[in-house]
Protein backbone atom coordinates (compact mmCIF):
# COMPACT_ATOMS: atom_id res chain seq x y z
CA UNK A 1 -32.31 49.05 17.25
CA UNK A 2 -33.72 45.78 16.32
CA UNK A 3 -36.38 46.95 14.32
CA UNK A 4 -34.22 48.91 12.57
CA UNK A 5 -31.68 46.14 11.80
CA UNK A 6 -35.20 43.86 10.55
CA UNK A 7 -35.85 47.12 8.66
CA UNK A 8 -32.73 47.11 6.71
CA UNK A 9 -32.25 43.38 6.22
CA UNK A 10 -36.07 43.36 4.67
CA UNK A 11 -34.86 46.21 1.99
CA UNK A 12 -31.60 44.22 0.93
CA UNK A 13 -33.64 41.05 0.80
CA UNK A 14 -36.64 42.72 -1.31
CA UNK A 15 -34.37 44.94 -3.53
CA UNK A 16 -30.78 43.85 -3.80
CA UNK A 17 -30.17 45.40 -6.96
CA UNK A 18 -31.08 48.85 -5.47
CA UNK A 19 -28.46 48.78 -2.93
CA UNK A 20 -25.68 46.32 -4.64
CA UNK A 21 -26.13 47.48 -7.89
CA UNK A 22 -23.75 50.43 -8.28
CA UNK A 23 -20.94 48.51 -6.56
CA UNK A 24 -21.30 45.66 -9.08
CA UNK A 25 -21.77 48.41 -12.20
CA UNK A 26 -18.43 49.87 -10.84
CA UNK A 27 -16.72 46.42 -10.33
CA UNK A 28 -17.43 46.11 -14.12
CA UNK A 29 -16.30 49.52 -14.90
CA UNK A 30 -13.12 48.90 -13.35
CA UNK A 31 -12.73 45.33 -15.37
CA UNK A 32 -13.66 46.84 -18.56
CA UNK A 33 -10.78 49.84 -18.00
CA UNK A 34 -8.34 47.26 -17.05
CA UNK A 35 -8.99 45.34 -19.68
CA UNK A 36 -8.48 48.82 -21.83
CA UNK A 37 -5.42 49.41 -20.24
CA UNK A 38 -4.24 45.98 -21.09
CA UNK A 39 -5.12 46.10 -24.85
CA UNK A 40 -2.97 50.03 -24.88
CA UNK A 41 0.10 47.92 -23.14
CA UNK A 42 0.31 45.00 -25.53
CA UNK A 43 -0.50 46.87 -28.45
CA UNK A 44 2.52 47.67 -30.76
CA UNK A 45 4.26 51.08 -30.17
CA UNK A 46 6.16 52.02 -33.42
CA UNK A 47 8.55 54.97 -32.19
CA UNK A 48 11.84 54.11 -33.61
CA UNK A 49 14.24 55.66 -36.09
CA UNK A 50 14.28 53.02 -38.34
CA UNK A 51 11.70 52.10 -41.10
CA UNK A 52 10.32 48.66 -41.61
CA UNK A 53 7.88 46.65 -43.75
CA UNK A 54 5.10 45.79 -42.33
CA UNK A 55 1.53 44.25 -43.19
CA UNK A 56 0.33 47.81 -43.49
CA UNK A 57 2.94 49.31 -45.41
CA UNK A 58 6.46 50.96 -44.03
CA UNK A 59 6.52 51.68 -41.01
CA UNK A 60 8.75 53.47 -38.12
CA UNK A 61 9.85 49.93 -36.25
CA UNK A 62 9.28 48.77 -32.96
CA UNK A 63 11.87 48.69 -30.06
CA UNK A 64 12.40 45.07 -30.09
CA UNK A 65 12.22 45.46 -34.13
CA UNK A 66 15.02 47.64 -33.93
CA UNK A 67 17.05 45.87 -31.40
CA UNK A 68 16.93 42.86 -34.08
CA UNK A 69 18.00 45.23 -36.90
CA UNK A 70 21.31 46.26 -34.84
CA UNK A 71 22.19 42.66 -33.66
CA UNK A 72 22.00 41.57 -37.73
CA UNK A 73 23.42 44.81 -38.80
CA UNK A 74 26.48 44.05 -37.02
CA UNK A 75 27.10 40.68 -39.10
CA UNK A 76 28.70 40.47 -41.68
CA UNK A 77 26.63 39.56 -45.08
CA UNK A 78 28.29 36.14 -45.68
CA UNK A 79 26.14 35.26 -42.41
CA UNK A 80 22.90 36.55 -43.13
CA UNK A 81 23.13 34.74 -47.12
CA UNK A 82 23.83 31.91 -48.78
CA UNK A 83 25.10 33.96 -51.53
CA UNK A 84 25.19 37.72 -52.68
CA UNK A 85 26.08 39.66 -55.70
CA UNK A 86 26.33 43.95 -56.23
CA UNK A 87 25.92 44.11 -60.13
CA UNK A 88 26.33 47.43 -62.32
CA UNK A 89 23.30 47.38 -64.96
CA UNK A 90 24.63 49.69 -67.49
CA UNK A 91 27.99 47.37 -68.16
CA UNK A 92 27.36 44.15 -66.71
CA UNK A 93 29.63 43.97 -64.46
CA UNK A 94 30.13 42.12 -61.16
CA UNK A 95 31.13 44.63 -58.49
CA UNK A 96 30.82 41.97 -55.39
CA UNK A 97 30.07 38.63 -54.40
CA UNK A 98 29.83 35.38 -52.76
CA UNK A 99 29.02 31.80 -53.41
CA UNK A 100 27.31 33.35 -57.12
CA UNK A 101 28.38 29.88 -58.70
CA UNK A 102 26.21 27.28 -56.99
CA UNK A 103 23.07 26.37 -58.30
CA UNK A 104 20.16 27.74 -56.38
CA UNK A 105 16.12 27.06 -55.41
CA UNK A 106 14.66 30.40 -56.21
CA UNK A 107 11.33 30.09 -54.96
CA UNK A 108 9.65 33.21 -56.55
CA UNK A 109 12.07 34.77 -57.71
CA UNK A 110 11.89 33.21 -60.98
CA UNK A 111 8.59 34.42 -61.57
CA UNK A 112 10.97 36.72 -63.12
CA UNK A 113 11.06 33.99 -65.58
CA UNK A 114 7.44 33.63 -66.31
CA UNK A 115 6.95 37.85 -66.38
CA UNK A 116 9.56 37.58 -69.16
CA UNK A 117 7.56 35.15 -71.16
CA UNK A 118 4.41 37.51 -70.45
CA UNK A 119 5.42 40.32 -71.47
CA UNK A 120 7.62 39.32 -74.68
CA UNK A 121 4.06 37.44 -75.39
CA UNK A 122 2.23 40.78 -75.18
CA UNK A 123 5.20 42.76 -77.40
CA UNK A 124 4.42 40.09 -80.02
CA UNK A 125 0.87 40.80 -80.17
CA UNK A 126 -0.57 37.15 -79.07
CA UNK A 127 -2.11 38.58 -75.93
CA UNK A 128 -3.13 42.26 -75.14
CA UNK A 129 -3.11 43.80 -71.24
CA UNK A 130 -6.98 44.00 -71.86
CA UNK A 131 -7.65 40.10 -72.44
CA UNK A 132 -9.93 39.00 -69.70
CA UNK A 133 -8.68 36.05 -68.03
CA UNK A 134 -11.35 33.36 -66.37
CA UNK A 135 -9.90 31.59 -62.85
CA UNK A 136 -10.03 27.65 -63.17
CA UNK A 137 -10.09 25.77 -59.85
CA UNK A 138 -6.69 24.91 -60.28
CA UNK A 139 -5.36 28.40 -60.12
CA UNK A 140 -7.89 29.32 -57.22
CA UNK A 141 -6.73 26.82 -54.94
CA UNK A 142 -2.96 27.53 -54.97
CA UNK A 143 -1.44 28.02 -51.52
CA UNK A 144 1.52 30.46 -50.81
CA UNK A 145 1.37 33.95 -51.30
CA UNK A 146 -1.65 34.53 -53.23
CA UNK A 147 -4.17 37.37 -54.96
CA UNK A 148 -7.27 35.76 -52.59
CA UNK A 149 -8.73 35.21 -56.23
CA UNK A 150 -11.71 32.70 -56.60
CA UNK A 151 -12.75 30.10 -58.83
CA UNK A 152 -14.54 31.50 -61.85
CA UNK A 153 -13.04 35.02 -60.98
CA UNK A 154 -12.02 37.24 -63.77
CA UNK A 155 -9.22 39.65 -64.45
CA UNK A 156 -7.06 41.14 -66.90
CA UNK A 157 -4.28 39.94 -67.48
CA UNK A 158 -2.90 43.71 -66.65
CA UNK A 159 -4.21 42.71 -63.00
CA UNK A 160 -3.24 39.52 -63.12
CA UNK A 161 0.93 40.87 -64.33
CA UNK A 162 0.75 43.22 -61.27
CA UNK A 163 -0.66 40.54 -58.30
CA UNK A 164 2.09 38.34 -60.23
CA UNK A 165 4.98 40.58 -59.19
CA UNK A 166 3.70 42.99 -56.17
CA UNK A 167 2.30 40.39 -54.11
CA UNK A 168 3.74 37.30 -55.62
CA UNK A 169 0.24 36.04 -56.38
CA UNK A 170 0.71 32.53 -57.12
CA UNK A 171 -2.86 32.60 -58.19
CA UNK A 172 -2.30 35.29 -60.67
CA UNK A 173 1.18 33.66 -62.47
CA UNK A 174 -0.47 30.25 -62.77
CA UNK A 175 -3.82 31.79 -64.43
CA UNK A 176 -1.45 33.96 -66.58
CA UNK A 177 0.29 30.71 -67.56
CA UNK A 178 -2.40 28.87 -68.79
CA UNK A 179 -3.95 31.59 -70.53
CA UNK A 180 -1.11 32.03 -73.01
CA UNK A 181 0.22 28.23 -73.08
CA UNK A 182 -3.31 26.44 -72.67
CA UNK A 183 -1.56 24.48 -69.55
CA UNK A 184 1.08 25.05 -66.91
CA UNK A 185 3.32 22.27 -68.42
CA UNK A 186 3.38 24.22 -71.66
CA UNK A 187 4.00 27.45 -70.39
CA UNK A 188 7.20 26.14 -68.22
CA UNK A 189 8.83 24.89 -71.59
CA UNK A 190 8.12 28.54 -72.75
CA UNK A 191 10.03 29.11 -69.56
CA UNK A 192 12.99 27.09 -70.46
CA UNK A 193 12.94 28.32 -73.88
CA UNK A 194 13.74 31.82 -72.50
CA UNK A 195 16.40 30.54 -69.89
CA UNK A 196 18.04 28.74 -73.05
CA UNK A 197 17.94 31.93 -75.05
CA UNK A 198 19.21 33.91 -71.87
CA UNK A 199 22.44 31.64 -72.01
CA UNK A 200 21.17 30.52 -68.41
CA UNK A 201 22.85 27.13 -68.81
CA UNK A 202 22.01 25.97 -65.13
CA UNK A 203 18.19 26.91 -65.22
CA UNK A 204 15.65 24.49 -64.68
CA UNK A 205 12.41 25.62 -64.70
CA UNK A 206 8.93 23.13 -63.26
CA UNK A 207 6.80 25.34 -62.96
CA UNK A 208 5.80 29.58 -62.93
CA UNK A 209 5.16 29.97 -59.10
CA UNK A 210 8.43 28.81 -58.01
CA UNK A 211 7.19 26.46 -55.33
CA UNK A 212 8.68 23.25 -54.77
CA UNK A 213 7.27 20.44 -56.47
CA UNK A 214 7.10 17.65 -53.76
CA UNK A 215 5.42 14.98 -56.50
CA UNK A 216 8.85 15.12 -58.00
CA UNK A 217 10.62 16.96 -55.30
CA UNK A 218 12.41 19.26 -57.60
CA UNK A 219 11.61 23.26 -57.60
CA UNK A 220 13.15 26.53 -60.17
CA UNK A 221 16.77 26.61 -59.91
CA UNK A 222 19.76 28.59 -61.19
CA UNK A 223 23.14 30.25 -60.24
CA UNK A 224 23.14 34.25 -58.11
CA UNK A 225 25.10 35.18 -61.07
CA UNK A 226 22.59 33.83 -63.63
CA UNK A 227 19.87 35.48 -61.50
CA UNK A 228 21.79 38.90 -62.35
CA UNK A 229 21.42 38.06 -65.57
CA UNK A 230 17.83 37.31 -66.47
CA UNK A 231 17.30 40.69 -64.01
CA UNK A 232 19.74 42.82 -66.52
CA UNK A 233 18.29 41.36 -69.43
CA UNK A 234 14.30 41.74 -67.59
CA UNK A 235 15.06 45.53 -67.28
CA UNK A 236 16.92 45.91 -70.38
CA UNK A 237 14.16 44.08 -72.89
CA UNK A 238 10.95 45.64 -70.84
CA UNK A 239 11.82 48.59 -69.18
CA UNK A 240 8.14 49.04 -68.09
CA UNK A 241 8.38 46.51 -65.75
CA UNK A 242 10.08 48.80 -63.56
CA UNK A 243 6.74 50.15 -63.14
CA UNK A 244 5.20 47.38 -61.77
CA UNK A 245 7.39 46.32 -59.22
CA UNK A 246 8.20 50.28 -58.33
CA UNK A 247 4.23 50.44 -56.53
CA UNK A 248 3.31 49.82 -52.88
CA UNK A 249 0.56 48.21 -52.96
CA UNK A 250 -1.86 46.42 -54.79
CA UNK A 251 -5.79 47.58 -53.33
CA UNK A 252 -9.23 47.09 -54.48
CA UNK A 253 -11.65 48.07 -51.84
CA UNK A 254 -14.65 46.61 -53.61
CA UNK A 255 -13.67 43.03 -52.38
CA UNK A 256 -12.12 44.57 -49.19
CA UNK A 257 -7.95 43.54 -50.40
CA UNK A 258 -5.05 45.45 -49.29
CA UNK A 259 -1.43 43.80 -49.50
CA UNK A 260 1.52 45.46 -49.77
CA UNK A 261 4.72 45.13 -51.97
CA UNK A 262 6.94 41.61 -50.73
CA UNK A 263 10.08 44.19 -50.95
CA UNK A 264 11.70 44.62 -47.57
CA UNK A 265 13.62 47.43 -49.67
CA UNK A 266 11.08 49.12 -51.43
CA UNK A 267 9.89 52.66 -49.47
CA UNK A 268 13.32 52.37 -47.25
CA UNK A 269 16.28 52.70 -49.43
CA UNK A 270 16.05 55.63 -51.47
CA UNK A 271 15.86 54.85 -55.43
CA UNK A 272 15.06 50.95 -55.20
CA UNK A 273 11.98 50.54 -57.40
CA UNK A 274 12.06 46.53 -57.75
CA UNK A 275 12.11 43.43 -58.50
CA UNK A 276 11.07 40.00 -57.14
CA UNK A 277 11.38 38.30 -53.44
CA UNK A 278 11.37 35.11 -53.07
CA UNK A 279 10.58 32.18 -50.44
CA UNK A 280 10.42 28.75 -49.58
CA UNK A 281 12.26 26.23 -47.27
CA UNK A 282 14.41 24.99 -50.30
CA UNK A 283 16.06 28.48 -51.02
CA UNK A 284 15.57 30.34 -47.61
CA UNK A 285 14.91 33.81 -47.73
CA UNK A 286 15.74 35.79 -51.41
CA UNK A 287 15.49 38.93 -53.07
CA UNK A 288 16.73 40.25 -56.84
CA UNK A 289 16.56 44.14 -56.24
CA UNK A 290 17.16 46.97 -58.21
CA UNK A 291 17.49 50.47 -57.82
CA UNK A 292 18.63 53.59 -59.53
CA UNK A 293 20.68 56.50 -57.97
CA UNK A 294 20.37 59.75 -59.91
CA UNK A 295 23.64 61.64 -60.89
CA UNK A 296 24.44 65.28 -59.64
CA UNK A 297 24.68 67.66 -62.31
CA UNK A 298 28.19 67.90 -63.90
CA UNK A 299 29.71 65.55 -61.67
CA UNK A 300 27.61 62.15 -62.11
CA UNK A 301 25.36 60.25 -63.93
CA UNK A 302 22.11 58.15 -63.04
CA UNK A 303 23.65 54.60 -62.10
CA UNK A 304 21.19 51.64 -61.62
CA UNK A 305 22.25 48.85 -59.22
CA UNK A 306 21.02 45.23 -58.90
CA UNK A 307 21.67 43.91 -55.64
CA UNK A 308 20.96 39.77 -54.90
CA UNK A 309 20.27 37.96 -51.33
CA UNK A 310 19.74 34.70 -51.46
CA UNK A 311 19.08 31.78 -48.91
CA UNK A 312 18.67 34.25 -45.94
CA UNK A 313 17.46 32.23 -42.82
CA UNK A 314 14.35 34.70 -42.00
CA UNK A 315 12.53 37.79 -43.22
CA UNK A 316 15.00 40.14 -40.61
CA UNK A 317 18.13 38.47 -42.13
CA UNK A 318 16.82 39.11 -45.96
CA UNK A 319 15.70 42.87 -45.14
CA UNK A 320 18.88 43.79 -43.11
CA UNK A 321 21.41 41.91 -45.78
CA UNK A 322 19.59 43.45 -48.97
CA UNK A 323 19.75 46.60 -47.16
CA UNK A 324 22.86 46.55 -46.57
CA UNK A 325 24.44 45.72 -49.87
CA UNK A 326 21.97 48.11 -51.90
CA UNK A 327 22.64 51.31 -49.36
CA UNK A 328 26.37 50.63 -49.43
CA UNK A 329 26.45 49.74 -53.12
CA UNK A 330 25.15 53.21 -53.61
CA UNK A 331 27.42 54.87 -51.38
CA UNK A 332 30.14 53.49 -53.02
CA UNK A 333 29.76 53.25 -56.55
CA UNK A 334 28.40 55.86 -59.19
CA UNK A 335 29.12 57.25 -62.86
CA UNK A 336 31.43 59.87 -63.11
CA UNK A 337 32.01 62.19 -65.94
CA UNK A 338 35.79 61.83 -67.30
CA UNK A 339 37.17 64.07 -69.73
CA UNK A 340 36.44 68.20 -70.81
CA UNK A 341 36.24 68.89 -74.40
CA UNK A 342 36.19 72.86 -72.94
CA UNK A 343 39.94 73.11 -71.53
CA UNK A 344 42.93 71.81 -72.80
CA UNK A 345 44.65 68.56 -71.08
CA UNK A 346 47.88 68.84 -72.38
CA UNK A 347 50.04 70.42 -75.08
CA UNK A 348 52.59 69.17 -77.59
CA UNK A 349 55.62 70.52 -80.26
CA UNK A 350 55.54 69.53 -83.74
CA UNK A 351 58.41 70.06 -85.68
CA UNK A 352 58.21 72.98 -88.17
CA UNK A 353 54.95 74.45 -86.80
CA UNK A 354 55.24 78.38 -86.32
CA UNK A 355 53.50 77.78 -82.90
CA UNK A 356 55.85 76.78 -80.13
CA UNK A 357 53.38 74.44 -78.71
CA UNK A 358 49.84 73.34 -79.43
CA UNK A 359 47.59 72.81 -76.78
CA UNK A 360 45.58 69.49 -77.19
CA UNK A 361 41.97 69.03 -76.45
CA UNK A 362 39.32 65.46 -75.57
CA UNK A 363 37.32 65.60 -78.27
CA UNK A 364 34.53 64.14 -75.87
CA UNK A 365 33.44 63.15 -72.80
CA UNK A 366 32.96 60.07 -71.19
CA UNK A 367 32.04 58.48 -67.93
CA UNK A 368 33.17 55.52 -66.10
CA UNK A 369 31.61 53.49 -63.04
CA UNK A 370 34.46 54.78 -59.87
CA UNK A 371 34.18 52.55 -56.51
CA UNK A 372 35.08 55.85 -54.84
CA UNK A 373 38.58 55.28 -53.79
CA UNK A 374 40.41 53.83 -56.81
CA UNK A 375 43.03 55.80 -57.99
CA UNK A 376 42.26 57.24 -62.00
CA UNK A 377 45.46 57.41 -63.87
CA UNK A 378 46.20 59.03 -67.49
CA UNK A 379 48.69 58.56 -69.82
CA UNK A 380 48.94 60.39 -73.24
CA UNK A 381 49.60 58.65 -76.47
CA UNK A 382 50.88 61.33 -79.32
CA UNK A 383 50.69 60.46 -83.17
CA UNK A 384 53.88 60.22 -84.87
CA UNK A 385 55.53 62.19 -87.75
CA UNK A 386 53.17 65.00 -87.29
CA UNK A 387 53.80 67.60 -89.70
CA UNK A 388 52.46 71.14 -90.01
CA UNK A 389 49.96 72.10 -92.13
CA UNK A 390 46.91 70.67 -89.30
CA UNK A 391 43.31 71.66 -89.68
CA UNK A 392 41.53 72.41 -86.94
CA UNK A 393 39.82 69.04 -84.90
CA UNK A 394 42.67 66.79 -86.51
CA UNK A 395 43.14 63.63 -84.20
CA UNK A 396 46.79 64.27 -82.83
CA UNK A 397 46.46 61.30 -79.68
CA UNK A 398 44.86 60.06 -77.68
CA UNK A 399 43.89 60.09 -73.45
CA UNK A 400 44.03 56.46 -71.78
CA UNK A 401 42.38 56.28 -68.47
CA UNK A 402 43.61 53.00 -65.80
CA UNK A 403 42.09 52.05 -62.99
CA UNK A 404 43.61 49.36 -60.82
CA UNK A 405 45.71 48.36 -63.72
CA UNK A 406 42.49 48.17 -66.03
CA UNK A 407 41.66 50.35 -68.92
CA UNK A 408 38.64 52.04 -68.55
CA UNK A 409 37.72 54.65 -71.17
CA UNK A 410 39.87 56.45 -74.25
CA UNK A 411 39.32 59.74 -75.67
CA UNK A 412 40.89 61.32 -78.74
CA UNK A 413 42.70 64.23 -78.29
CA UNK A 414 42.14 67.33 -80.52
CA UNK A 415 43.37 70.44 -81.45
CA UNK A 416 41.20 73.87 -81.77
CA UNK A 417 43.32 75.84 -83.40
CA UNK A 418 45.24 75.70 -87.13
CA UNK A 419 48.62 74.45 -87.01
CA UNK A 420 50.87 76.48 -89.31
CA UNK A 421 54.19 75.82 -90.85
CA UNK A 422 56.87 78.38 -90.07
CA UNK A 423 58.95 80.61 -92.34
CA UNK A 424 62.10 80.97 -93.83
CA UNK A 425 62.97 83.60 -90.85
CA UNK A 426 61.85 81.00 -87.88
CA UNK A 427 63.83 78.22 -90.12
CA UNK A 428 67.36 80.56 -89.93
CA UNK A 429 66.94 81.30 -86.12
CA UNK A 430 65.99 77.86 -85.36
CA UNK A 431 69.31 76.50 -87.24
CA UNK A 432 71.52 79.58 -85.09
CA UNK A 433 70.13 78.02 -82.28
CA UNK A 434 71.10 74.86 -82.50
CA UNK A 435 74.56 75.98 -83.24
CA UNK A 436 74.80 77.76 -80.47
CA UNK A 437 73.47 74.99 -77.83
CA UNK A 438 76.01 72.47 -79.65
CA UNK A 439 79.09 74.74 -79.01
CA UNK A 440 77.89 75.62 -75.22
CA UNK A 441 77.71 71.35 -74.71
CA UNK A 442 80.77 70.30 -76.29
CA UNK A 443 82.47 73.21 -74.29
């Protein structure tokens, strides 16, 4: 027994790796697979029902995402903003708000501002989407959100538009800047020059990123309600900007870049297709959206929103208040067709006409922006003295739509068929008539 025991002790001594070996390779095994297991229960599990931005694009949310959604869903928008406004785009007008009056940081947001300058530079001819722009230092080392571009870098100025408004490139605005002006200081009177033009009266413009200037501790400012208004005019005067802001991502895989569009909104409620977020710790949390909801076919028209968050005290609050106000803004409010030219509205008598009545016809149709619960009230306004001969289409009234107390739209009212004077005959029974109805009242 005791050589046996020597016997064994020799081997372990002489080979330990032989007999410890396999324990040790499974000890490691079993770290590696914990350490597997680990990595699977810390890594993000995106399983919910509700769609969020994230760093690679929109995404189905996590639980603890979603539990933050509900807790901010539930108050109410004057808590998640500093101010809001629900615009219409095709008239102008305000549908909701709060707070639009005070004057506001807009961080980059009013690289709206600048894009204006840009692209009303390249309608005039003095620049062309082609130009090839070279990256000074100055423009290279920029902090915020940026285009990762590099000193002595060079893009069009096509590129340099896009990273400007998809991923806020503060890189890309500032190089854009200098290009046209010759100097940021130049370009920001440019700036003003527009807000001035714009009627902006409250703008103040330092410089085209919208970050705050701490050598004279001033940043871009101007009113939620003059925000709506270089947005309206934006779309209005360049259109094509609309398809810019309307893409996902910005992604060139020969330097290895991939960022995403800043809009919370963009990808998650249906029809928004811009325009400009906005951040820094001067204005909190903003966004200028914009979206269009298409009409149903004989019943509504295409009606473009733009929605406004500003101050929002983190990226949760901004996503769940611009949500909110651009999903119910499109529930609410739409374009509907008023008035049919086909069927008659009403009818009138006109004295002496050989018709008993003539049935009166809108001579067109128009539409009018209905918060979906308004009453639409008519009244009917007839011409006076109307005397038979009429040609056909004659203007015999007109249709005036109210709604809450307000005009809204006026048609002319028509009629299709020739009004004819009667005869002698309908003349002699007419007079018999009367006769008669006189004698049955004074009885």
């Amino acid at each position: 027994m005791k050589k046996f025991l020597c016997l064994m002790l020799a081997i372990v001594v002489l080979f330990p790796s032989g007999v410890l070996g396999q324990k040790i390779s499974d000890t490691s095994k079993t770290g590696n697979a914990s350490k597997k297991v680990e990595t699977k229960e810390t890594e993000e599990i995106r399983n919910q029902n509700i769609w969020v931005p994230t760093k690679n694009g929109v995404q189905r949310a996590t639980y603890e995402e979603a539990l933050k959604i509900e807790s901010l869903k539930a108050k109410p928008l004057t808590e998640l903003t500093k101010s809001y406004l629900l615009g219409d785009y095709k008239s102008g007008k305000i549908l909701e708000s709060y707070n639009i009056d005070e004057v506001r940081a807009m961080a980059s947001t009013s690289k709206l501002v600048a894009v204006f300058v840009v692209l009303d530079e390249l309608e005039r001819g003095s620049i062309s989407k082609d130009d090839i722009v070279l990256i000074d230092r100055e423009a290279a080392l920029l902090g915020g959100s940026s285009y990762k571009l590099k000193e002595n870098d060079q893009r069009t100025v096509q590129e340099l538009l896009e990273a400007s408004l998809i991923v806020s490139g503060n890189d890309a605005i500032t190089a854009l800047a200098k290009h046209i002006a010759g100097s940021q200081e130049a370009f920001v009177e440019m700036m003003n020059d527009k807000c001035k033009e714009l009627g902006l009266k409250n703008a103040s413009m330092v410089n085209p990123t919208g970050l705050t200037n701490y050598e004279i501790e001033d940043y871009n400012k101007m009113t939620t309600r003059e925000m709506f208004l270089l947005a309206r005019e934006l779309i209005m005067k360049h259109p094509e900007v609309l398809e810019i802001t309307s893409k996902d991502k910005i992604e060139e895989p020969d330097r290895n870049f991939v960022e995403y569009n800043t809009n919370p909104s963009l990808g998650i409620v249906e029809g928004i297709d811009g325009l400009k977020t906005g951040y820094t710790n001067a204005a909190g949390r903003c966004l200028i959206s914009t979206g269009l909801q298409k009409g149903e076919e004989k019943k509504s028209l295409d009606t473009r929103l733009i929605g406004i968050t500003t101050g929002s005290p983190s990226d949760w609050a901004r996503y769940v208040a611009a949500n909110k106000l651009m999903e119910e803004g499109f529930k609410k409010y739409k374009y509907i067709y008023i008035g049919d030219p086909e069927n008659a509205i009403t009818s009138i008598k006109i004295e002496n006409a050989a018709q008993d009545k003539i049935d009166l016809y809108e001579k067109s149709q128009g539409s009018i922006l209905w918060d979906g619960k308004s009453e639409i009230k008519r009244e009917f306004i007839f011409k006076e003295d109307l005397k038979p001969p009429i040609d056909v289409g004659e203007t015999l009234g007109s249709v005036k739509y109210t709604m809450n107390g307000e005009e809204i739209l006026k048609l002319d009212l028509i009629n299709k068929d020739r009004v004819t004077q009667k005869g002698i005959l309908f003349k002699i029974k007419d007079m018999y008539e009367n006769i008669f109805i006189n004698i049955r009242e004074a009885a």
